[in-house]
PDB file of N, CA and C in Angstrom:
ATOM      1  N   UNK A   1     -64.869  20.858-115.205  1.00  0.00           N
ATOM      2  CA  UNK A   1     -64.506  19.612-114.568  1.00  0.00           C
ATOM      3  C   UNK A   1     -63.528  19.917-113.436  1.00  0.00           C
ATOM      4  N   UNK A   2     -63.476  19.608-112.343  1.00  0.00           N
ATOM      5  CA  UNK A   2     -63.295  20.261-111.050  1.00  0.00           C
ATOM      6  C   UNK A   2     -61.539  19.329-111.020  1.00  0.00           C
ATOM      7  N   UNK A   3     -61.079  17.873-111.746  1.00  0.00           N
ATOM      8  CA  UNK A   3     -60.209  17.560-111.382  1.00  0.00           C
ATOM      9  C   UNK A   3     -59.486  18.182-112.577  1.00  0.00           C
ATOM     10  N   UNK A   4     -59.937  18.553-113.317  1.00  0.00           N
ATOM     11  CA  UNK A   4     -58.857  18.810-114.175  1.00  0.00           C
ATOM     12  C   UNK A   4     -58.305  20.088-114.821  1.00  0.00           C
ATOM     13  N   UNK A   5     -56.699  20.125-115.191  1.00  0.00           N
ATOM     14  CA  UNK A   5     -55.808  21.322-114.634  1.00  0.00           C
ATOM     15  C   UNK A   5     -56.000  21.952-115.659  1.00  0.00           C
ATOM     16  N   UNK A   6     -56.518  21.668-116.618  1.00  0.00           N
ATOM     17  CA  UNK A   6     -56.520  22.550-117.873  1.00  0.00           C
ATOM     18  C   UNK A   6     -57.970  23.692-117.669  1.00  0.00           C
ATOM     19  N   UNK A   7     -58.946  22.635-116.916  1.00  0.00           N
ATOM     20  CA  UNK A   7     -60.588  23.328-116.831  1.00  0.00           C
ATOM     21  C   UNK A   7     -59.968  24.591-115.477  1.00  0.00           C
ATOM     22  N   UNK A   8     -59.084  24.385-114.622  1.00  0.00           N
ATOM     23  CA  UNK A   8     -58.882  25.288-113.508  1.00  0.00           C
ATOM     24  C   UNK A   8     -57.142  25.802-113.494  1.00  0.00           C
ATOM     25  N   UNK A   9     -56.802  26.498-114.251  1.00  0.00           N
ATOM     26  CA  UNK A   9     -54.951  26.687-114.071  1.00  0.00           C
ATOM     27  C   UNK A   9     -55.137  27.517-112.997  1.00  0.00           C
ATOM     28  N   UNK A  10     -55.869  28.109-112.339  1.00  0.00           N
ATOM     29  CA  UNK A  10     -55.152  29.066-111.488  1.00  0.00           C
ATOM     30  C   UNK A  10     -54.978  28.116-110.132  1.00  0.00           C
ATOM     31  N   UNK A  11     -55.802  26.989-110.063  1.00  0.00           N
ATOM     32  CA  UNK A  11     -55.290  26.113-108.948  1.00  0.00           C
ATOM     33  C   UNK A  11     -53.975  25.491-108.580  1.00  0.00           C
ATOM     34  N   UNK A  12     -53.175  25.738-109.722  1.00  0.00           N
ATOM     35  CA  UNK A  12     -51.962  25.199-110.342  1.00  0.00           C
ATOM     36  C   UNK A  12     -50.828  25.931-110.075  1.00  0.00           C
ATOM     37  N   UNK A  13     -50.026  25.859-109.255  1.00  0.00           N
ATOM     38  CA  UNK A  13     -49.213  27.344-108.812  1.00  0.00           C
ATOM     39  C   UNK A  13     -48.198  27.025-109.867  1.00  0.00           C
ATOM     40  N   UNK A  14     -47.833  25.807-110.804  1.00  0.00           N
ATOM     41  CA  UNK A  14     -46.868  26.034-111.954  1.00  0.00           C
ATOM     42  C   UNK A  14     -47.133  26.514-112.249  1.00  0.00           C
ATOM     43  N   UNK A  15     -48.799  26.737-113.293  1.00  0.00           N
ATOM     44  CA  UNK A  15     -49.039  26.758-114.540  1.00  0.00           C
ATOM     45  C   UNK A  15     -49.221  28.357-114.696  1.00  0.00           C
ATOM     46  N   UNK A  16     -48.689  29.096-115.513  1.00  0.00           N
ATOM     47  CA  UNK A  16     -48.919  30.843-115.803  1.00  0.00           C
ATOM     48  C   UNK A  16     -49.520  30.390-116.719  1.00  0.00           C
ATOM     49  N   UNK A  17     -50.865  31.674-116.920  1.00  0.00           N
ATOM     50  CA  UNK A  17     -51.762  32.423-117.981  1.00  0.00           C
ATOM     51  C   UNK A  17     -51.222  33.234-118.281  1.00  0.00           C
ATOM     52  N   UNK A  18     -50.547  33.365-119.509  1.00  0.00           N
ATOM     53  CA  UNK A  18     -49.645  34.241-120.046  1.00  0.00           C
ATOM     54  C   UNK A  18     -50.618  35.345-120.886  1.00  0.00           C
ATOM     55  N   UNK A  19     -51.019  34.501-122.005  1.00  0.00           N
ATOM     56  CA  UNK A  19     -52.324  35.769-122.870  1.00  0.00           C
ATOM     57  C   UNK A  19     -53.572  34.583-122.567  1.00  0.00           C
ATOM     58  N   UNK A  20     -54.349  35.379-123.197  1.00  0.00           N
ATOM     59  CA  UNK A  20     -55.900  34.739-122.832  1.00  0.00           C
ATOM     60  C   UNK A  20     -56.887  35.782-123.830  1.00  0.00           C
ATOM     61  N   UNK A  21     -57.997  35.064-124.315  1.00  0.00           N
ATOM     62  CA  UNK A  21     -59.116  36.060-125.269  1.00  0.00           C
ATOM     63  C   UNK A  21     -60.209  35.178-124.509  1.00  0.00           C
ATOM     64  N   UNK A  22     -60.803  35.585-125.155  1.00  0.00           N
ATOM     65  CA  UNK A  22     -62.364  34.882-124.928  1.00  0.00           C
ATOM     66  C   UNK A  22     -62.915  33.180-124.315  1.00  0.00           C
ATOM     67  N   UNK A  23     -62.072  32.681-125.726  1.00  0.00           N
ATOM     68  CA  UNK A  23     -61.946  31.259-125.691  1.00  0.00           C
ATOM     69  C   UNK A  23     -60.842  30.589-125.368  1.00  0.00           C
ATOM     70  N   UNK A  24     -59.952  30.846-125.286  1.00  0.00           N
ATOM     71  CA  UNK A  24     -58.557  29.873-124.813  1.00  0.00           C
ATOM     72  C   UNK A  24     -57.057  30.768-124.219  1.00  0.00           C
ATOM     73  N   UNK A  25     -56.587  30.114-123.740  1.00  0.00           N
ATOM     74  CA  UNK A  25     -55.438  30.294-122.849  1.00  0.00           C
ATOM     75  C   UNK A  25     -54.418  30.202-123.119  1.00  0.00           C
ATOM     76  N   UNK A  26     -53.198  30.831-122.960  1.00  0.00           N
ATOM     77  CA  UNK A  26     -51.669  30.181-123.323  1.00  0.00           C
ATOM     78  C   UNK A  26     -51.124  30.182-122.078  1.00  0.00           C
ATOM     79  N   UNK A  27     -50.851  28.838-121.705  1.00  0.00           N
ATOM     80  CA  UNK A  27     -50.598  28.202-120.295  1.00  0.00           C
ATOM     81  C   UNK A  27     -48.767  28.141-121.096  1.00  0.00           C
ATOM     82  N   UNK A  28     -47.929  28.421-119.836  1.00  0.00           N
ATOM     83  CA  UNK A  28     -46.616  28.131-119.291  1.00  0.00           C
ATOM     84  C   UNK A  28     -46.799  27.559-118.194  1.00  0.00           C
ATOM     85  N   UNK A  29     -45.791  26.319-118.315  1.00  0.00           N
ATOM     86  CA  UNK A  29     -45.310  26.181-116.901  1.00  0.00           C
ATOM     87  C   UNK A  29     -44.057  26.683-116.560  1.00  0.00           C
ATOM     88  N   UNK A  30     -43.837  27.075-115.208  1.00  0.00           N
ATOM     89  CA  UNK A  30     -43.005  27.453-114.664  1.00  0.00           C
ATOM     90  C   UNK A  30     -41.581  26.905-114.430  1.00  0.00           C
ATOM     91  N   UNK A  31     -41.804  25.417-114.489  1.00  0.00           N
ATOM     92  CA  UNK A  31     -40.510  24.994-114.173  1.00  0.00           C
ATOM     93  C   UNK A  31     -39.850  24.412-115.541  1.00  0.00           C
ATOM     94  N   UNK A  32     -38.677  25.504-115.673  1.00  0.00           N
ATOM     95  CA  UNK A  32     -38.146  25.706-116.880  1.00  0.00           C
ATOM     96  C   UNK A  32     -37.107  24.191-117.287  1.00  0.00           C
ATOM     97  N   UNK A  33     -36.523  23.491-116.205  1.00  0.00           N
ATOM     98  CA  UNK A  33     -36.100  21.933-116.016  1.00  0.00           C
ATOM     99  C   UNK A  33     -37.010  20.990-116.830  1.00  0.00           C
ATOM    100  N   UNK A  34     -37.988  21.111-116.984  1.00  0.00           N
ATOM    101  CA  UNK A  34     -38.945  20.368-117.439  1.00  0.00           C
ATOM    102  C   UNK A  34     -39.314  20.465-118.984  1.00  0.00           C
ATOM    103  N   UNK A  35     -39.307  21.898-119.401  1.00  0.00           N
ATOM    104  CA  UNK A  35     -39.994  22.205-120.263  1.00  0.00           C
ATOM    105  C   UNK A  35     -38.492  23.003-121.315  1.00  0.00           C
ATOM    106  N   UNK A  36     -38.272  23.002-122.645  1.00  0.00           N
ATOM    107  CA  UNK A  36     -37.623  24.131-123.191  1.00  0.00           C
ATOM    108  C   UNK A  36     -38.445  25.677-123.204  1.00  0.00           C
ATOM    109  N   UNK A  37     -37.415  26.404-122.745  1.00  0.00           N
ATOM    110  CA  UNK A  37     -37.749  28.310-122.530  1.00  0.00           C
ATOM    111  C   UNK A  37     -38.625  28.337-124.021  1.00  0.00           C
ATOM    112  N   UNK A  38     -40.209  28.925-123.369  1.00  0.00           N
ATOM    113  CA  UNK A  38     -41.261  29.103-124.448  1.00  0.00           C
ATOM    114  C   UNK A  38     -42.116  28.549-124.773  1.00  0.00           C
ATOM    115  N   UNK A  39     -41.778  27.412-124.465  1.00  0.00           N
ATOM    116  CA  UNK A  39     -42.851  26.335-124.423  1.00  0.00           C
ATOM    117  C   UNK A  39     -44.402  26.674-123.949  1.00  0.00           C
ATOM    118  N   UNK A  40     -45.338  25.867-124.416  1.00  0.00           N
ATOM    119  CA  UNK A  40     -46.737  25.767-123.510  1.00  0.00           C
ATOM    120  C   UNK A  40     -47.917  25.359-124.720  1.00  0.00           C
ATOM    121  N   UNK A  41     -49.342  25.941-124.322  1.00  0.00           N
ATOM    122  CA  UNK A  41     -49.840  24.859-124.690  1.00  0.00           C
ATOM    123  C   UNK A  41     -50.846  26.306-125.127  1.00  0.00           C
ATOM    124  N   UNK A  42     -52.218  26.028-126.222  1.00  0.00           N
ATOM    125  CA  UNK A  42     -53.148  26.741-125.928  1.00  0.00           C
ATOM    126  C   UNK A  42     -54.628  25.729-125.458  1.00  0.00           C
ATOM    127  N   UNK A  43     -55.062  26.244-124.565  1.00  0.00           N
ATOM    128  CA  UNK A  43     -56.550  25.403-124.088  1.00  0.00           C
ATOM    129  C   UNK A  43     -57.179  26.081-124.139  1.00  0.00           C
ATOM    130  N   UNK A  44     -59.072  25.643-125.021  1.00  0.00           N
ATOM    131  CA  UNK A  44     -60.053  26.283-124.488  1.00  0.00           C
ATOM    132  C   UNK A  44     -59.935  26.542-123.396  1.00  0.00           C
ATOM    133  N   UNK A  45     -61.111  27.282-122.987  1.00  0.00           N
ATOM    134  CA  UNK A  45     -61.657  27.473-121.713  1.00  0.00           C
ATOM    135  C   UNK A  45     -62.544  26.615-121.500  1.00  0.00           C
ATOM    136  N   UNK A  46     -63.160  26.252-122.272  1.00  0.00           N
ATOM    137  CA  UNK A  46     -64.375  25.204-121.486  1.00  0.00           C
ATOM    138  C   UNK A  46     -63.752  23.857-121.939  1.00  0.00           C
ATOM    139  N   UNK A  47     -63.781  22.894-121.433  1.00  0.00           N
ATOM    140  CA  UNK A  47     -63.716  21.357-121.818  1.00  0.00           C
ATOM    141  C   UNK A  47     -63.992  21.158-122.808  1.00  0.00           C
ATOM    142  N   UNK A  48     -62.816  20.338-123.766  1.00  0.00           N
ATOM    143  CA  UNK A  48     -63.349  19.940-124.752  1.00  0.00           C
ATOM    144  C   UNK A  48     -62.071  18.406-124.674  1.00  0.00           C
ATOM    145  N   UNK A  49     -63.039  17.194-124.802  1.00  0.00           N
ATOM    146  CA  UNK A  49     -62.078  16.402-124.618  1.00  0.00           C
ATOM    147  C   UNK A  49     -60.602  16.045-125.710  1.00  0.00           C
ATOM    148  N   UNK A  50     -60.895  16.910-126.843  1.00  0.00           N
ATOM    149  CA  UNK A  50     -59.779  16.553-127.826  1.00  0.00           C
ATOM    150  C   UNK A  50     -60.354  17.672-128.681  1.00  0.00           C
ATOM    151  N   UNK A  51     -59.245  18.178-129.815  1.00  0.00           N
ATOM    152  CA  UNK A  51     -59.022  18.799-130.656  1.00  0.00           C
ATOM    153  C   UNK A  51     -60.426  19.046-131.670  1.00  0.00           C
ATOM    154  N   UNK A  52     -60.808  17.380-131.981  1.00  0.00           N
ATOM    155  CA  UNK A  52     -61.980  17.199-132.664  1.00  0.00           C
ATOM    156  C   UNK A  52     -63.423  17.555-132.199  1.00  0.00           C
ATOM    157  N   UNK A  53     -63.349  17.987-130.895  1.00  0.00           N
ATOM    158  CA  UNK A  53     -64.553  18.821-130.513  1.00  0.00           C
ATOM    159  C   UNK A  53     -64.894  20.586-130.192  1.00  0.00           C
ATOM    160  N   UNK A  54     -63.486  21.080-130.878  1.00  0.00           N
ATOM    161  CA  UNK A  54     -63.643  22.669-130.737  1.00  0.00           C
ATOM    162  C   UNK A  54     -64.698  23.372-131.739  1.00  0.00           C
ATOM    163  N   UNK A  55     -64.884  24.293-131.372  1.00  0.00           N
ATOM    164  CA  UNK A  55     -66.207  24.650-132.374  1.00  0.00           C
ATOM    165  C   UNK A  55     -65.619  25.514-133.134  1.00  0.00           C
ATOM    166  N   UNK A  56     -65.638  26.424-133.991  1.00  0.00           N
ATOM    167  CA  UNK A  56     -65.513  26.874-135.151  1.00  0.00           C
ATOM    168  C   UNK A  56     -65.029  28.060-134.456  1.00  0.00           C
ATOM    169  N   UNK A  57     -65.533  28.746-133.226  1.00  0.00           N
ATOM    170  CA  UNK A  57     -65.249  30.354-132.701  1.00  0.00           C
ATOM    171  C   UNK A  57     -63.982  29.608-132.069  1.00  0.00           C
ATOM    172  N   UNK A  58     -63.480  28.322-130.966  1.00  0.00           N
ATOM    173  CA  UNK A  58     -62.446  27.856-130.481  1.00  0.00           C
ATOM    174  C   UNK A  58     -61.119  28.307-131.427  1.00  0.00           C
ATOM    175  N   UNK A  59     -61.402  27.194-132.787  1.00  0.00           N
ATOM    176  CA  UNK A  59     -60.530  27.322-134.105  1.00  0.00           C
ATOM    177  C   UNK A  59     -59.809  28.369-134.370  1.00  0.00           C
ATOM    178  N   UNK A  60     -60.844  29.026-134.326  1.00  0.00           N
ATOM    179  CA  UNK A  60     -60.514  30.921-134.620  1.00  0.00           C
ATOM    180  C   UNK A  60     -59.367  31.303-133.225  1.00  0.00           C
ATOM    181  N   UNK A  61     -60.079  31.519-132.413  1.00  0.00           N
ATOM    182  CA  UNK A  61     -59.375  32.073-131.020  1.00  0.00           C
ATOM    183  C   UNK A  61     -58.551  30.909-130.992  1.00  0.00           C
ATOM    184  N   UNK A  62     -57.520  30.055-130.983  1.00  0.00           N
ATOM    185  CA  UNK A  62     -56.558  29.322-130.900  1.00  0.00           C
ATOM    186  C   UNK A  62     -55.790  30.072-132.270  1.00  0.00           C
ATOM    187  N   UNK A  63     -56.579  30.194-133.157  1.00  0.00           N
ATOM    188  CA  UNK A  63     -55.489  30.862-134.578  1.00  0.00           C
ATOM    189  C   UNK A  63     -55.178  32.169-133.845  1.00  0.00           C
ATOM    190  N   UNK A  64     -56.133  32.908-133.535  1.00  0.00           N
ATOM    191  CA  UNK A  64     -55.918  34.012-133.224  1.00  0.00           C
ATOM    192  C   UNK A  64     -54.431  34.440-132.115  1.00  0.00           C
ATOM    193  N   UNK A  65     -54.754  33.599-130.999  1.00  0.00           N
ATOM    194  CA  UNK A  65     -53.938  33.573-129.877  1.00  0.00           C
ATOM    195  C   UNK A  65     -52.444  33.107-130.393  1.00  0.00           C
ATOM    196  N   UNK A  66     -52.657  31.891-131.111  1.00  0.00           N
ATOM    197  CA  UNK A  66     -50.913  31.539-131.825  1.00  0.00           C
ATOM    198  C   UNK A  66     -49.980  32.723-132.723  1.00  0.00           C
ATOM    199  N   UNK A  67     -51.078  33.301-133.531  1.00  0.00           N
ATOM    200  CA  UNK A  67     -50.290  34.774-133.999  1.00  0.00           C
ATOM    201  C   UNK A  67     -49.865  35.499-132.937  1.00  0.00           C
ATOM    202  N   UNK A  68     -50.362  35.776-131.682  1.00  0.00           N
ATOM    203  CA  UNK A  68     -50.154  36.541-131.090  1.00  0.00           C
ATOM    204  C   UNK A  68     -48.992  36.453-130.305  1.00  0.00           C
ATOM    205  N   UNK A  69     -48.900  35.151-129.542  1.00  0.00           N
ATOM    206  CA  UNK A  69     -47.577  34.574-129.009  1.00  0.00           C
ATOM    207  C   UNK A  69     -46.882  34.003-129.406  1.00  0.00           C
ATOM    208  N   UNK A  70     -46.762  34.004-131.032  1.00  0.00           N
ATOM    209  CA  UNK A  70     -45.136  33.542-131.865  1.00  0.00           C
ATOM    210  C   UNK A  70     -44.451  34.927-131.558  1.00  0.00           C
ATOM    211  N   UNK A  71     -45.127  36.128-131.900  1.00  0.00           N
ATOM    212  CA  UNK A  71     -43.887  37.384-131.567  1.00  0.00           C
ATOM    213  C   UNK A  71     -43.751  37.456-130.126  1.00  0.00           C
ATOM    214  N   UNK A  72     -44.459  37.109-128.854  1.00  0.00           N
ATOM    215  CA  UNK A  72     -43.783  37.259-127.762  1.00  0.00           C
ATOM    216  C   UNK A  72     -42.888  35.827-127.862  1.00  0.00           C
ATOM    217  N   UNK A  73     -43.316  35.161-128.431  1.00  0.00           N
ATOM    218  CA  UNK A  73     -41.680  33.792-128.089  1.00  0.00           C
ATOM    219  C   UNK A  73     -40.610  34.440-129.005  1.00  0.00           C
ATOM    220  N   UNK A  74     -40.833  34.852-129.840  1.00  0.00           N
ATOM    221  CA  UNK A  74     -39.851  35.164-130.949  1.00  0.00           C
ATOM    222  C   UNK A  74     -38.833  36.506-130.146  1.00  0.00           C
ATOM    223  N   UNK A  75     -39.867  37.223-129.704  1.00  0.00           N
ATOM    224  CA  UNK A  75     -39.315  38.662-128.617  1.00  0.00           C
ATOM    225  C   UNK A  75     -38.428  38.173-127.458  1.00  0.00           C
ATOM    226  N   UNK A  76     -38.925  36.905-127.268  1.00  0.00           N
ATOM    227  CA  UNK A  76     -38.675  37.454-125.281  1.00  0.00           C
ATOM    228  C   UNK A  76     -37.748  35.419-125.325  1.00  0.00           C
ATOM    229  N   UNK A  77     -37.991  34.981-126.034  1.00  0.00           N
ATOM    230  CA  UNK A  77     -36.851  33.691-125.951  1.00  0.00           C
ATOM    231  C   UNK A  77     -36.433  33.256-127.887  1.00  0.00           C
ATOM    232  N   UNK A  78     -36.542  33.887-128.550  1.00  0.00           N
ATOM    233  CA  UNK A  78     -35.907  34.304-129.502  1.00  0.00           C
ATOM    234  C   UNK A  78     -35.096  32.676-129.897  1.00  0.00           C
ATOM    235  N   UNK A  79     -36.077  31.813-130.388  1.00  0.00           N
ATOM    236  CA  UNK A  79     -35.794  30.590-130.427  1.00  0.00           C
ATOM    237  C   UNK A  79     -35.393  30.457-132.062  1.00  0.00           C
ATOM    238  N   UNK A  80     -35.130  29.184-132.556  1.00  0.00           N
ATOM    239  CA  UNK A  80     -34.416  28.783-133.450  1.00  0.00           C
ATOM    240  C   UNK A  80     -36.076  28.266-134.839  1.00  0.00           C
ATOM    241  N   UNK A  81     -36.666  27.713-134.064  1.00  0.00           N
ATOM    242  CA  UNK A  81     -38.001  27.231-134.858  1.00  0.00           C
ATOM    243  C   UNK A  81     -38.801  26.629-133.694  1.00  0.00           C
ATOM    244  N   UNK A  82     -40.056  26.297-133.981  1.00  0.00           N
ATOM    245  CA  UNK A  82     -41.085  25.581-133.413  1.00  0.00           C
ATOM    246  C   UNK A  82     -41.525  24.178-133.860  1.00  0.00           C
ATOM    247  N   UNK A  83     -41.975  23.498-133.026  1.00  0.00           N
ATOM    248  CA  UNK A  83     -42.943  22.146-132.683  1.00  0.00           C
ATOM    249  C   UNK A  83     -43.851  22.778-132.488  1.00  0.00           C
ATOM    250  N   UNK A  84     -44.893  22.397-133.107  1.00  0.00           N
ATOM    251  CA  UNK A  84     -46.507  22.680-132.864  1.00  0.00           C
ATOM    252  C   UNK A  84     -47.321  21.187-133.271  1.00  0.00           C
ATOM    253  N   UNK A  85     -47.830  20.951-132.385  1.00  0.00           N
ATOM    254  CA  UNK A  85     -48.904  20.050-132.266  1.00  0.00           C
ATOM    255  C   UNK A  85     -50.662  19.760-131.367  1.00  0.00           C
ATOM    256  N   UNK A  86     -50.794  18.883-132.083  1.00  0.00           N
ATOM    257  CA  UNK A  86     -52.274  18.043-130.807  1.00  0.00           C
ATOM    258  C   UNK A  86     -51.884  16.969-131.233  1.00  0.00           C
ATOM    259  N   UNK A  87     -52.444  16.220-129.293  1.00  0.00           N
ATOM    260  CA  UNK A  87     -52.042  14.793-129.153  1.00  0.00           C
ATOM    261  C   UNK A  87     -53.445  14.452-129.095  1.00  0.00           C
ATOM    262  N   UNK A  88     -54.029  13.265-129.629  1.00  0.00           N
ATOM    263  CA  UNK A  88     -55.276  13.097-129.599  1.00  0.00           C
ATOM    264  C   UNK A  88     -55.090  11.144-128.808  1.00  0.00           C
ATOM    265  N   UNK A  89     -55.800  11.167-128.007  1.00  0.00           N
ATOM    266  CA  UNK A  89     -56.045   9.642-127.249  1.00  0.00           C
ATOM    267  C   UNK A  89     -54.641   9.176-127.096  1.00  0.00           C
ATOM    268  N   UNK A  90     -54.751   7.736-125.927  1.00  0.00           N
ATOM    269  CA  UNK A  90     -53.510   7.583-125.336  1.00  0.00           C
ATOM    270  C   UNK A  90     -52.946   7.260-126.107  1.00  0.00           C
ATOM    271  N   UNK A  91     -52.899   6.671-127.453  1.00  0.00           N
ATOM    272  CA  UNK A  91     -51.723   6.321-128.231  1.00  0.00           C
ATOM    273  C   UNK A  91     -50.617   7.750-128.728  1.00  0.00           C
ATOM    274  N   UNK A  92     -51.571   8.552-128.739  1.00  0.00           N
ATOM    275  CA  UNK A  92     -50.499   9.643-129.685  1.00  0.00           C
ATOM    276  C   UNK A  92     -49.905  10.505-128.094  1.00  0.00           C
ATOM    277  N   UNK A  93     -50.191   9.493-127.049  1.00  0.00           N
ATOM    278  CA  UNK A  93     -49.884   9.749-125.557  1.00  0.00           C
ATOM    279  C   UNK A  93     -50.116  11.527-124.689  1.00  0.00           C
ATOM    280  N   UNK A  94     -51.353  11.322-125.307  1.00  0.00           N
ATOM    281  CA  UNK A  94     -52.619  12.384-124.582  1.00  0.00           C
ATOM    282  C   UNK A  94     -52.688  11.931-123.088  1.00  0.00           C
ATOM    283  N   UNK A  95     -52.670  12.078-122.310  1.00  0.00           N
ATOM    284  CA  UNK A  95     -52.753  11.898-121.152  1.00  0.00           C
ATOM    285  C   UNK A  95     -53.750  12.966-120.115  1.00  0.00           C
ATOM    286  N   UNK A  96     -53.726  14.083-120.444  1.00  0.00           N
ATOM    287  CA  UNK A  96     -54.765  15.079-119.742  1.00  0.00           C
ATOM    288  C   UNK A  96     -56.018  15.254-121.175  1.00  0.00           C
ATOM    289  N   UNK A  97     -57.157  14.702-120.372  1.00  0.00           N
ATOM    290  CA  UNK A  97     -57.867  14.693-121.946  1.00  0.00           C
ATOM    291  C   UNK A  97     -58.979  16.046-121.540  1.00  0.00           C
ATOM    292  N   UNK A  98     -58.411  16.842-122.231  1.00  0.00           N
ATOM    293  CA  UNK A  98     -58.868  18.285-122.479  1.00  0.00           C
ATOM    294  C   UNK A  98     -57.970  18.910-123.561  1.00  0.00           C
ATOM    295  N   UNK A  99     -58.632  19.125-124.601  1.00  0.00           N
ATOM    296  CA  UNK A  99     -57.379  19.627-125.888  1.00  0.00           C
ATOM    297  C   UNK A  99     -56.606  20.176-125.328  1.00  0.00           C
ATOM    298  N   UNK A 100     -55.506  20.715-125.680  1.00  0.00           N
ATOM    299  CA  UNK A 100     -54.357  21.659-126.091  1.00  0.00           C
ATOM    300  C   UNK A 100     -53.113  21.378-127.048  1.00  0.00           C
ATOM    301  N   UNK A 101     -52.740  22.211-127.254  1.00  0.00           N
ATOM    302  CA  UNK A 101     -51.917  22.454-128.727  1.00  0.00           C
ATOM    303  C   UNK A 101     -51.078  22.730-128.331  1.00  0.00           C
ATOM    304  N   UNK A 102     -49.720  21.971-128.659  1.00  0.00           N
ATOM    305  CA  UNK A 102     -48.886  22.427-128.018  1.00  0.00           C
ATOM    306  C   UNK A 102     -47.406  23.403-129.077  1.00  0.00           C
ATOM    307  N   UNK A 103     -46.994  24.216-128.134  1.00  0.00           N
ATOM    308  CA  UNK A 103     -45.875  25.272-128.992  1.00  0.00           C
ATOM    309  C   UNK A 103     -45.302  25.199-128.024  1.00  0.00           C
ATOM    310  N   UNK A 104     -44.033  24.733-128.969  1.00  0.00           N
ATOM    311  CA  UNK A 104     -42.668  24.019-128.221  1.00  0.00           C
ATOM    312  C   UNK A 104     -41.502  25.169-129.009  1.00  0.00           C
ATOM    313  N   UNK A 105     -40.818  26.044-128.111  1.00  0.00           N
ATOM    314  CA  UNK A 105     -39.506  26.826-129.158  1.00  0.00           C
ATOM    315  C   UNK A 105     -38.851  25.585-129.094  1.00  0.00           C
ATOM    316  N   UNK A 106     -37.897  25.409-130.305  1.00  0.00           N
ATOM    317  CA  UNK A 106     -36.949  24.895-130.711  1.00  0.00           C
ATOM    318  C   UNK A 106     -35.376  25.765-131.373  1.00  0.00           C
ATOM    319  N   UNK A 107     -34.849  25.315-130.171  1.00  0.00           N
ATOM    320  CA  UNK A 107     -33.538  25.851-130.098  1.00  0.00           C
ATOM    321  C   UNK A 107     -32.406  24.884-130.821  1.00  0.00           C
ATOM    322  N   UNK A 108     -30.930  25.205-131.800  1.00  0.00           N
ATOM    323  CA  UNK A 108     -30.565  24.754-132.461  1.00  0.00           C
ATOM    324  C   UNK A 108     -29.672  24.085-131.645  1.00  0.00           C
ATOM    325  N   UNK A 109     -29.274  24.720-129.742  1.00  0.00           N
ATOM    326  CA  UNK A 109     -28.458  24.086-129.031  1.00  0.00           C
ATOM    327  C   UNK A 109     -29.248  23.979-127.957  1.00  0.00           C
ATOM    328  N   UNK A 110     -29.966  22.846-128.212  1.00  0.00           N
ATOM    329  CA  UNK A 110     -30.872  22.743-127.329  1.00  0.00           C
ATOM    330  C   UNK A 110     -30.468  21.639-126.651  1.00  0.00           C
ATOM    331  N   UNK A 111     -30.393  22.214-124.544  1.00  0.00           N
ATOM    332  CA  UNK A 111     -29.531  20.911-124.014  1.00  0.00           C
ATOM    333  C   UNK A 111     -30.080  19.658-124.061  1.00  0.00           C
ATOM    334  N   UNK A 112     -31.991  19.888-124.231  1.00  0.00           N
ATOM    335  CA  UNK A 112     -32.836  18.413-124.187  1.00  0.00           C
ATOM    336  C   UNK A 112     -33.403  18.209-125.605  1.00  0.00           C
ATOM    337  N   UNK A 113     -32.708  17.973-126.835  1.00  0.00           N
ATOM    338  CA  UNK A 113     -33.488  17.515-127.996  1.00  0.00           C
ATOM    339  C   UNK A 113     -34.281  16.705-127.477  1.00  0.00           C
ATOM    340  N   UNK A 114     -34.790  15.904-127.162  1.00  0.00           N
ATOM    341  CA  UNK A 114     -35.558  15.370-127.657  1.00  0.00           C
ATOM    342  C   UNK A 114     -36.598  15.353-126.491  1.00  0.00           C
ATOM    343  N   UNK A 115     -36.893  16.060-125.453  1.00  0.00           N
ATOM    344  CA  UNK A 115     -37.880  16.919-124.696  1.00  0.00           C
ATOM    345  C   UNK A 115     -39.103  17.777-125.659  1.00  0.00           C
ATOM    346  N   UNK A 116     -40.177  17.229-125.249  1.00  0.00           N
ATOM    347  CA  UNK A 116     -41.553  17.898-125.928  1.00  0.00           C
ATOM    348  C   UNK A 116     -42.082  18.497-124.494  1.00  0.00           C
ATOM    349  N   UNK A 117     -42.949  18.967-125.187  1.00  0.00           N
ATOM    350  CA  UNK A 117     -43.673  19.420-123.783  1.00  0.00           C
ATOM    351  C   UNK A 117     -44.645  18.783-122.759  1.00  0.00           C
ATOM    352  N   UNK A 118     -43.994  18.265-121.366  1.00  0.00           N
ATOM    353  CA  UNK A 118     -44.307  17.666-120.399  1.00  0.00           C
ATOM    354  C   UNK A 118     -45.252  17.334-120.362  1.00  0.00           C
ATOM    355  N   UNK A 119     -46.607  18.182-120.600  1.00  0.00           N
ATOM    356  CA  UNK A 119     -47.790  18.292-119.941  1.00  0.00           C
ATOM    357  C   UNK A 119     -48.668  17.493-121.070  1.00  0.00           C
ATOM    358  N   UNK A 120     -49.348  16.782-121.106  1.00  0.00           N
ATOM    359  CA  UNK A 120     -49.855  15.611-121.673  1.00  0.00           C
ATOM    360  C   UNK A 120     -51.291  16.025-122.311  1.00  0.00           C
TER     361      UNK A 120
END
């Protein structure tokens, strides 16, 4: 889908591809004001409008990829605990409708409690 930032990050001069496998992505954004240090999201690669349409290999490669970047958050911003979620339709205030999951570090002096991650 050509408008949307999740189907194209490299159009996105915030958004870093940090790791990546087969099927999905671990997107950062860049502007650290916005977001708590560690934060981001994992997205297929192909469109999928919500959580409830990943296929069984997605599932996997999203498990796969989250093992992989709890020890680089744990390494490299060495946070307190995590938020992990999916927002599904505008009520649970989904706003970019292309899954992603979001992993939020949670810091114990954290200057924005109550900051989730921006990107919708």
């Amino acid at each position: 889908m050509e408008d949307c930032p999740f189907c194209n990050p490299c159009k996105d001069p915030g958004q870093n591809i940090v790791f990546e496998n087969e099927f999905c992505y671990f997107l950062q954004h860049s502007n650290h004001q916005e977001v708590l240090e560690g934060a981001g999201v994992i997205v297929p690669k192909a469109h999928r409008k919500d959580v409830f349409e990943l296929s069984k290999e997605e599932w996997e490669a999203t498990h796969d990829l989250l093992q992989k970047l709890k020890g680089y958050i744990e390494e490299t911003f060495n946070p307190d605990g995590f938020t992990l979620g999916w927002n599904v339709g505008e009520a649970s205030n989904q706003f970019i409708f292309h899954a992603h999951f979001h992993i939020i570090s949670r810091y114990n002096d954290e200057p924005m409690p109550d900051v989730a991650y921006v990107t919708g």
